[in-house]
PDB file of N, CA and C in Angstrom:
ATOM      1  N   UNK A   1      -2.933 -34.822 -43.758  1.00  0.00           N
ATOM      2  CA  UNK A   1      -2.768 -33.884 -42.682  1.00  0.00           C
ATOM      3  C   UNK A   1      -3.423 -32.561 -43.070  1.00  0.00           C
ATOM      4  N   UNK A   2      -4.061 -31.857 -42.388  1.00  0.00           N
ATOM      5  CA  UNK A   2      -4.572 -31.018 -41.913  1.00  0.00           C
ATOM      6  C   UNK A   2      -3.830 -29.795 -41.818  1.00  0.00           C
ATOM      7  N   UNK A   3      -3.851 -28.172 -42.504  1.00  0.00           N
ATOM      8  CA  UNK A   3      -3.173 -26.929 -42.246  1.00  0.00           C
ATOM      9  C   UNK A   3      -3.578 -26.406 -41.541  1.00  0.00           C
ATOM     10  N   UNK A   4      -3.587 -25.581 -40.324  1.00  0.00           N
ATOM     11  CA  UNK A   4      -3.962 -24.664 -39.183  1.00  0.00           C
ATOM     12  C   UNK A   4      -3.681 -23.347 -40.177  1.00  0.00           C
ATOM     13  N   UNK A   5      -4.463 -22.646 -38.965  1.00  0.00           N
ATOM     14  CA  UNK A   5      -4.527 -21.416 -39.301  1.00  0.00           C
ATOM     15  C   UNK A   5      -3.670 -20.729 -39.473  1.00  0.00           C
ATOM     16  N   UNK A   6      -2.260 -20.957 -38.958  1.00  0.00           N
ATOM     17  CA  UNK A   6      -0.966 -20.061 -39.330  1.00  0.00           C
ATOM     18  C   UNK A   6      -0.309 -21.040 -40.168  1.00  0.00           C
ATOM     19  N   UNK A   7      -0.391 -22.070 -41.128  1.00  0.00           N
ATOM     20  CA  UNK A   7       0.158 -22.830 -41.906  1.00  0.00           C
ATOM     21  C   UNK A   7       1.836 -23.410 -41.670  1.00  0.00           C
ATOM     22  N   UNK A   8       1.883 -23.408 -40.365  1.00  0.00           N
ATOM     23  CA  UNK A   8       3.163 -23.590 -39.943  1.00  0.00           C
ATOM     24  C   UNK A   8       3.371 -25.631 -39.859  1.00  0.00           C
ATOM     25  N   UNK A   9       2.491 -25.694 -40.420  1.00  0.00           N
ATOM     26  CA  UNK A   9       2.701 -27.675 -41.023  1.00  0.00           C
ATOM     27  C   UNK A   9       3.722 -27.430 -42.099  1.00  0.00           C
ATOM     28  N   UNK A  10       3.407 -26.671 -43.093  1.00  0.00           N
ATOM     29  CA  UNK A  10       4.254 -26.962 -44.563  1.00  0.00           C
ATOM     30  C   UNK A  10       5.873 -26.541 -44.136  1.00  0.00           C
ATOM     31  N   UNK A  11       6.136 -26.152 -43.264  1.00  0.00           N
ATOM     32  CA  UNK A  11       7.708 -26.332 -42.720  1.00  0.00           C
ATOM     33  C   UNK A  11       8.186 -27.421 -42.434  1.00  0.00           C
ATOM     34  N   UNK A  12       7.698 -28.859 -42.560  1.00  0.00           N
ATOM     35  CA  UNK A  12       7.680 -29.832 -42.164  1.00  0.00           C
ATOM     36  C   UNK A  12       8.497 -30.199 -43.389  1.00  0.00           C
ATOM     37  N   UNK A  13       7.737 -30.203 -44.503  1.00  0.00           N
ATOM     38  CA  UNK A  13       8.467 -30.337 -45.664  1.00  0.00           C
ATOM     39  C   UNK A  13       9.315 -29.958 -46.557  1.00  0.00           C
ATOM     40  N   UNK A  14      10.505 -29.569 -45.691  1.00  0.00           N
ATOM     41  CA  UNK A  14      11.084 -28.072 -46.481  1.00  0.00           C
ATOM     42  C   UNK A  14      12.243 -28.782 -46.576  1.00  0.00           C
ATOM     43  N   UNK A  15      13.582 -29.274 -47.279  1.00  0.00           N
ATOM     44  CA  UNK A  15      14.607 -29.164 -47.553  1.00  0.00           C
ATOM     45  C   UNK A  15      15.253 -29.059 -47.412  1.00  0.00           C
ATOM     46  N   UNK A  16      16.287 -28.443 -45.854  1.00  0.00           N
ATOM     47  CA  UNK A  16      16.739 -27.238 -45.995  1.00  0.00           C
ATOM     48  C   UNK A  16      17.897 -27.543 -46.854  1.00  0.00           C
ATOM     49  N   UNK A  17      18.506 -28.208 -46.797  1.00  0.00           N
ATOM     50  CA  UNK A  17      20.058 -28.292 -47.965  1.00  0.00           C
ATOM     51  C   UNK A  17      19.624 -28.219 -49.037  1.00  0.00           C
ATOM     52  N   UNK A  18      18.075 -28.027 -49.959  1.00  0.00           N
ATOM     53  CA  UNK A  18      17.719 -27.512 -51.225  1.00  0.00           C
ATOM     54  C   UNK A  18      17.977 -26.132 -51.303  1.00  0.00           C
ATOM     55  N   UNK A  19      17.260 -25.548 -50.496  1.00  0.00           N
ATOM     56  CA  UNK A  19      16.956 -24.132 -50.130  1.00  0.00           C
ATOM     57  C   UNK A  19      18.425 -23.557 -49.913  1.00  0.00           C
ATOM     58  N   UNK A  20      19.505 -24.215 -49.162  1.00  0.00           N
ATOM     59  CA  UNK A  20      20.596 -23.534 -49.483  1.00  0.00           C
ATOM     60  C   UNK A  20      21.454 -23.404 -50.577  1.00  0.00           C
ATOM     61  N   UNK A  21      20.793 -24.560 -51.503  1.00  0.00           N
ATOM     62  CA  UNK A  21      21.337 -24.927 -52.639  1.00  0.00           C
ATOM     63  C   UNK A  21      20.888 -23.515 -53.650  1.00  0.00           C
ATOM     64  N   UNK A  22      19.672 -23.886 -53.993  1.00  0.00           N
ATOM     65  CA  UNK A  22      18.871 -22.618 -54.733  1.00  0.00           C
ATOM     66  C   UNK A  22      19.396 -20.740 -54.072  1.00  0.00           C
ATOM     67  N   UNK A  23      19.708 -20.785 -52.816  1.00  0.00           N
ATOM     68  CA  UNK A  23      19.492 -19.538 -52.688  1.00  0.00           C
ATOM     69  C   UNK A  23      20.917 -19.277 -52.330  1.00  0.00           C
ATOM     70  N   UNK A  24      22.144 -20.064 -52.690  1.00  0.00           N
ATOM     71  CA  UNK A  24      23.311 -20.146 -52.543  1.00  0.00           C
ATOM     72  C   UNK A  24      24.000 -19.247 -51.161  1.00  0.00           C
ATOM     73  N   UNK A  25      23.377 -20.095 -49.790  1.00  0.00           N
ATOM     74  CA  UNK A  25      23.473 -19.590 -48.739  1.00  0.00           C
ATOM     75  C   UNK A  25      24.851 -20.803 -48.257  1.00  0.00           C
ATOM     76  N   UNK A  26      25.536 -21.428 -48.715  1.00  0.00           N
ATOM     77  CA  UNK A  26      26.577 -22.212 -48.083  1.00  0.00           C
ATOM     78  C   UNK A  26      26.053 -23.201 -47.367  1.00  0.00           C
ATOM     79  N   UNK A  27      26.941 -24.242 -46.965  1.00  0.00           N
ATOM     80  CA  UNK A  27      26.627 -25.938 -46.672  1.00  0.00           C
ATOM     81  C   UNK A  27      26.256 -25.630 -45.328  1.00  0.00           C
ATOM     82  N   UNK A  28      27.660 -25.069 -44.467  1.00  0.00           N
ATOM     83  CA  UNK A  28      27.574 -24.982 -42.848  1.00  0.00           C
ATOM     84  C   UNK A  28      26.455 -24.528 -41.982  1.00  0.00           C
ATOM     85  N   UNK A  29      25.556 -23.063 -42.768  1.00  0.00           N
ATOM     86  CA  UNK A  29      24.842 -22.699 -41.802  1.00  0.00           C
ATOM     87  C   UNK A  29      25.779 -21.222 -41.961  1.00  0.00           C
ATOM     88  N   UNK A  30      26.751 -21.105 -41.863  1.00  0.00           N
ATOM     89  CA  UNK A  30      28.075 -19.898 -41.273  1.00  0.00           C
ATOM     90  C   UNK A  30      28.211 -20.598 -39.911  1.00  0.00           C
ATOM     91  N   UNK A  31      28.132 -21.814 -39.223  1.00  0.00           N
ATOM     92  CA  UNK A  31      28.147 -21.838 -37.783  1.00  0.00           C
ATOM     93  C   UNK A  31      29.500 -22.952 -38.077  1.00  0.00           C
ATOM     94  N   UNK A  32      30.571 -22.556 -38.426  1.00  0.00           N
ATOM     95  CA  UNK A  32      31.740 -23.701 -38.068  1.00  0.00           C
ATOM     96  C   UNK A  32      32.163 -23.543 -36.741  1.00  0.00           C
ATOM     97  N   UNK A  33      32.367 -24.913 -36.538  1.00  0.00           N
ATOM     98  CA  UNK A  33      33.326 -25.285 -35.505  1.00  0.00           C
ATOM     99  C   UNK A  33      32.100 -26.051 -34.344  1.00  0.00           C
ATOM    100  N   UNK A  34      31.195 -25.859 -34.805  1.00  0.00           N
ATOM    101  CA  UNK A  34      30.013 -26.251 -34.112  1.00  0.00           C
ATOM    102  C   UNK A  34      29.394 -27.619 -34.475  1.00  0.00           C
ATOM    103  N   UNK A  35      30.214 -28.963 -34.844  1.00  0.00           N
ATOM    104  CA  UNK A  35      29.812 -30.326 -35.472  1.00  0.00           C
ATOM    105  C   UNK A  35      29.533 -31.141 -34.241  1.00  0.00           C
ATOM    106  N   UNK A  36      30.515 -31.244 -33.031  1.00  0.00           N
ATOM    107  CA  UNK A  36      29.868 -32.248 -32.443  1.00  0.00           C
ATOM    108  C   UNK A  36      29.609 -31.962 -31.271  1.00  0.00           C
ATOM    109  N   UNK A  37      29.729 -32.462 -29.906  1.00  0.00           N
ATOM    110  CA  UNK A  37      29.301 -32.249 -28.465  1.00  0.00           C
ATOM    111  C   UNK A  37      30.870 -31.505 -27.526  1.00  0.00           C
ATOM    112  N   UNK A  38      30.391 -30.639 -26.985  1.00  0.00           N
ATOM    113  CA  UNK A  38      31.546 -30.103 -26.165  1.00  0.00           C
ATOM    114  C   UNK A  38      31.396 -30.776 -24.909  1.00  0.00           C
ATOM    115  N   UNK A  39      31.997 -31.060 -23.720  1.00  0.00           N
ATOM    116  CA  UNK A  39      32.086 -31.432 -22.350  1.00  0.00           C
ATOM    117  C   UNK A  39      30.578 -31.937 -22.000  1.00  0.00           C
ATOM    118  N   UNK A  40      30.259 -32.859 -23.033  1.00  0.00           N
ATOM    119  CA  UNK A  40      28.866 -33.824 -22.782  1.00  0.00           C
ATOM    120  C   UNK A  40      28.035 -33.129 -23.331  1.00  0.00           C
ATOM    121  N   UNK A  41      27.858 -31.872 -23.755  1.00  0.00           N
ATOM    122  CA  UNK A  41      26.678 -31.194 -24.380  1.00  0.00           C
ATOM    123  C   UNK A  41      26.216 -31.374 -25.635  1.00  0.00           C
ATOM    124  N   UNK A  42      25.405 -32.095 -25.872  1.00  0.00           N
ATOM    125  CA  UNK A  42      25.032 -32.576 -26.821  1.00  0.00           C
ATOM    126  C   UNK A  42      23.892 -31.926 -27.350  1.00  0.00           C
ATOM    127  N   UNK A  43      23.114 -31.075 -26.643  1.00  0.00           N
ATOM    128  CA  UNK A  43      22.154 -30.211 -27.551  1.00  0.00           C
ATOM    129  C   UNK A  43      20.798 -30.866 -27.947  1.00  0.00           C
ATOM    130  N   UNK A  44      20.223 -29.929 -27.919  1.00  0.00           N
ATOM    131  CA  UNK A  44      18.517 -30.621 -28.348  1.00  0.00           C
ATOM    132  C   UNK A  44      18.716 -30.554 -29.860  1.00  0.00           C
ATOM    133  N   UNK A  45      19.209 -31.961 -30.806  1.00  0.00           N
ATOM    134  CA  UNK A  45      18.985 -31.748 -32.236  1.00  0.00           C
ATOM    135  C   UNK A  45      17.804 -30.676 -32.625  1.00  0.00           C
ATOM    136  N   UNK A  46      16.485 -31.240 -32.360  1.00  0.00           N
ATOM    137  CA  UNK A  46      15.235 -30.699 -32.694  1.00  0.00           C
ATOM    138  C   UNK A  46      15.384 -28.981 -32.780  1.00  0.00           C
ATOM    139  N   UNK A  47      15.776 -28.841 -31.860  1.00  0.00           N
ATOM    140  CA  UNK A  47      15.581 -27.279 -30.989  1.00  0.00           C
ATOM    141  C   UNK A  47      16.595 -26.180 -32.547  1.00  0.00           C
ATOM    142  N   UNK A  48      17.754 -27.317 -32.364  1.00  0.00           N
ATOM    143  CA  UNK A  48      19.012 -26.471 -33.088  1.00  0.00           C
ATOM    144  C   UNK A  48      18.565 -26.698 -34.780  1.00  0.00           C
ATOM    145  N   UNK A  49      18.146 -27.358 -35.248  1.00  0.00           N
ATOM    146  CA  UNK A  49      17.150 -27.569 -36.571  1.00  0.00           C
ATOM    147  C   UNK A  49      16.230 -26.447 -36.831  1.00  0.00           C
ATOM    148  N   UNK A  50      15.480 -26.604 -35.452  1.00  0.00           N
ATOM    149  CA  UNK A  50      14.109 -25.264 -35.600  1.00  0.00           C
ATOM    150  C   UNK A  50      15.045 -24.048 -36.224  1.00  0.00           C
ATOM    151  N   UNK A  51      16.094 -23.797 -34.997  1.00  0.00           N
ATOM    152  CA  UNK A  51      16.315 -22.365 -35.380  1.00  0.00           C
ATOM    153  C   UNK A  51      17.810 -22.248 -36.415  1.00  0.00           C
ATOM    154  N   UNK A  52      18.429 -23.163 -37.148  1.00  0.00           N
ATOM    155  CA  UNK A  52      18.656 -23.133 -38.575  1.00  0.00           C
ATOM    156  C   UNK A  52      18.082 -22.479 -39.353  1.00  0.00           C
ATOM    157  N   UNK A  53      16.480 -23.047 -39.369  1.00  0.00           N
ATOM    158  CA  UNK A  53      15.178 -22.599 -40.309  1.00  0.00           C
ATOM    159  C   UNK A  53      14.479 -21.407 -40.109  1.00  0.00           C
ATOM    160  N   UNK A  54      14.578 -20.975 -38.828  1.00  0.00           N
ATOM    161  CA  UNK A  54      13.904 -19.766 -38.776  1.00  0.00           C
ATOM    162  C   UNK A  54      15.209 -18.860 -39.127  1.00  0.00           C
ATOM    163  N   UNK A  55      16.574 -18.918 -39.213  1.00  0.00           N
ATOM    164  CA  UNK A  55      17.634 -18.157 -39.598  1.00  0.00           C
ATOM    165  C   UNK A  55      17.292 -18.233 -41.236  1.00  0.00           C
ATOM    166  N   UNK A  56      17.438 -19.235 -41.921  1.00  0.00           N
ATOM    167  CA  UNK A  56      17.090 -20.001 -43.036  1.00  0.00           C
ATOM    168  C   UNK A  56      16.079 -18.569 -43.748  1.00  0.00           C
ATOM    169  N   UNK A  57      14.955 -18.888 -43.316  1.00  0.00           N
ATOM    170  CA  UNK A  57      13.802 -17.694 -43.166  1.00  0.00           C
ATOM    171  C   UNK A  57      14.008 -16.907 -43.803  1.00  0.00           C
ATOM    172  N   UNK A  58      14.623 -16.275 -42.323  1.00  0.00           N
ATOM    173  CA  UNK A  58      15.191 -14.653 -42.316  1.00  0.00           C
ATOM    174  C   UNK A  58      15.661 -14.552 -43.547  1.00  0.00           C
ATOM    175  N   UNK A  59      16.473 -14.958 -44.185  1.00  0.00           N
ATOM    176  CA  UNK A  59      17.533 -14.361 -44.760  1.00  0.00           C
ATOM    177  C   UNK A  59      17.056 -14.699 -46.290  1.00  0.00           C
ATOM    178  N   UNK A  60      16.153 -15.807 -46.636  1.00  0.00           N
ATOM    179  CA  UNK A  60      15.421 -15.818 -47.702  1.00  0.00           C
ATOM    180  C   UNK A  60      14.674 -15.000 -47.927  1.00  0.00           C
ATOM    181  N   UNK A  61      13.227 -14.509 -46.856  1.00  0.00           N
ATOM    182  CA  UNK A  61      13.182 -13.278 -47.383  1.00  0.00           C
ATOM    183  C   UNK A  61      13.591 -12.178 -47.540  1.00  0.00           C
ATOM    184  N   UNK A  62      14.224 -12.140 -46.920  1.00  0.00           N
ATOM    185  CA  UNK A  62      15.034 -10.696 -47.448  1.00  0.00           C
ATOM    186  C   UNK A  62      15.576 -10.470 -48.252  1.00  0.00           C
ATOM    187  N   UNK A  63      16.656 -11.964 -49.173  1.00  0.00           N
ATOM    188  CA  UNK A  63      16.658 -11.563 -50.756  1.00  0.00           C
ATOM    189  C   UNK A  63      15.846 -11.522 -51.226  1.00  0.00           C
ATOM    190  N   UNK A  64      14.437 -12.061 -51.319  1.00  0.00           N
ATOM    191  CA  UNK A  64      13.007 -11.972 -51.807  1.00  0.00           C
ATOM    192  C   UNK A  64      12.825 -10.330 -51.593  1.00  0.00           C
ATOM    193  N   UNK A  65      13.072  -9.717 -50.309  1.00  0.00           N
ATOM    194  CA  UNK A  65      12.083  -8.564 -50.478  1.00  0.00           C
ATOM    195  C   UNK A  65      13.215  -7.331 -51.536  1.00  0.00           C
ATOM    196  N   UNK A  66      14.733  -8.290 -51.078  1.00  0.00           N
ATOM    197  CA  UNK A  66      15.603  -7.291 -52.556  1.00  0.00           C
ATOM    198  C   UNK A  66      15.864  -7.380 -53.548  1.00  0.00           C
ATOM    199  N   UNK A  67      15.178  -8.324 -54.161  1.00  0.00           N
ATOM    200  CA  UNK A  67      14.756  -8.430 -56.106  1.00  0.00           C
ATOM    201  C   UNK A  67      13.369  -7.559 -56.038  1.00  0.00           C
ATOM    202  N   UNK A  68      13.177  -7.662 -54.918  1.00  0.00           N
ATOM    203  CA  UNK A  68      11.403  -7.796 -55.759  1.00  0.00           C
ATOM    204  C   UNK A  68      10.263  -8.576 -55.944  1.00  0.00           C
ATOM    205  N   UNK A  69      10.393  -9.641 -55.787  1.00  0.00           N
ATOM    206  CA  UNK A  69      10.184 -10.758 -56.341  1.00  0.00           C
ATOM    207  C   UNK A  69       9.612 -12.095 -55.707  1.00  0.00           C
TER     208      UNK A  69
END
């Protein structure tokens, strides 16, 4: 496979339960109470994954930008 110009392929391969492991961000997300479907709503898995990771993100770099490092 092929990287584009904004390299947004290599998110494909990311971990995330490593990444919370290493950067000791907790199992849940912080989102309890939120495991299964309320009154049929079952949710776009995909959609709710994406934005895990872009939370995920956030908050990695920003201990990154407060070491230093």
């Amino acid at each position: 496979m092929e990287l584009g110009e904004t390299g947004e392929e290599l998110g494909m391969w990311c971990d995330v339960d490593k990444v919370r492991k290493v950067y000791k961000l907790g199992g849940d997300g912080g989102k309890k109470g939120k495991k299964g479907a309320v009154n049929g709503d079952g949710g776009d898995v995909e959609r709710r994954k994406a934005e895990e990771k872009k939370d995920i993100e956030s908050v990695v770099l920003g201990i990154i930008a407060l070491k230093g490092s």
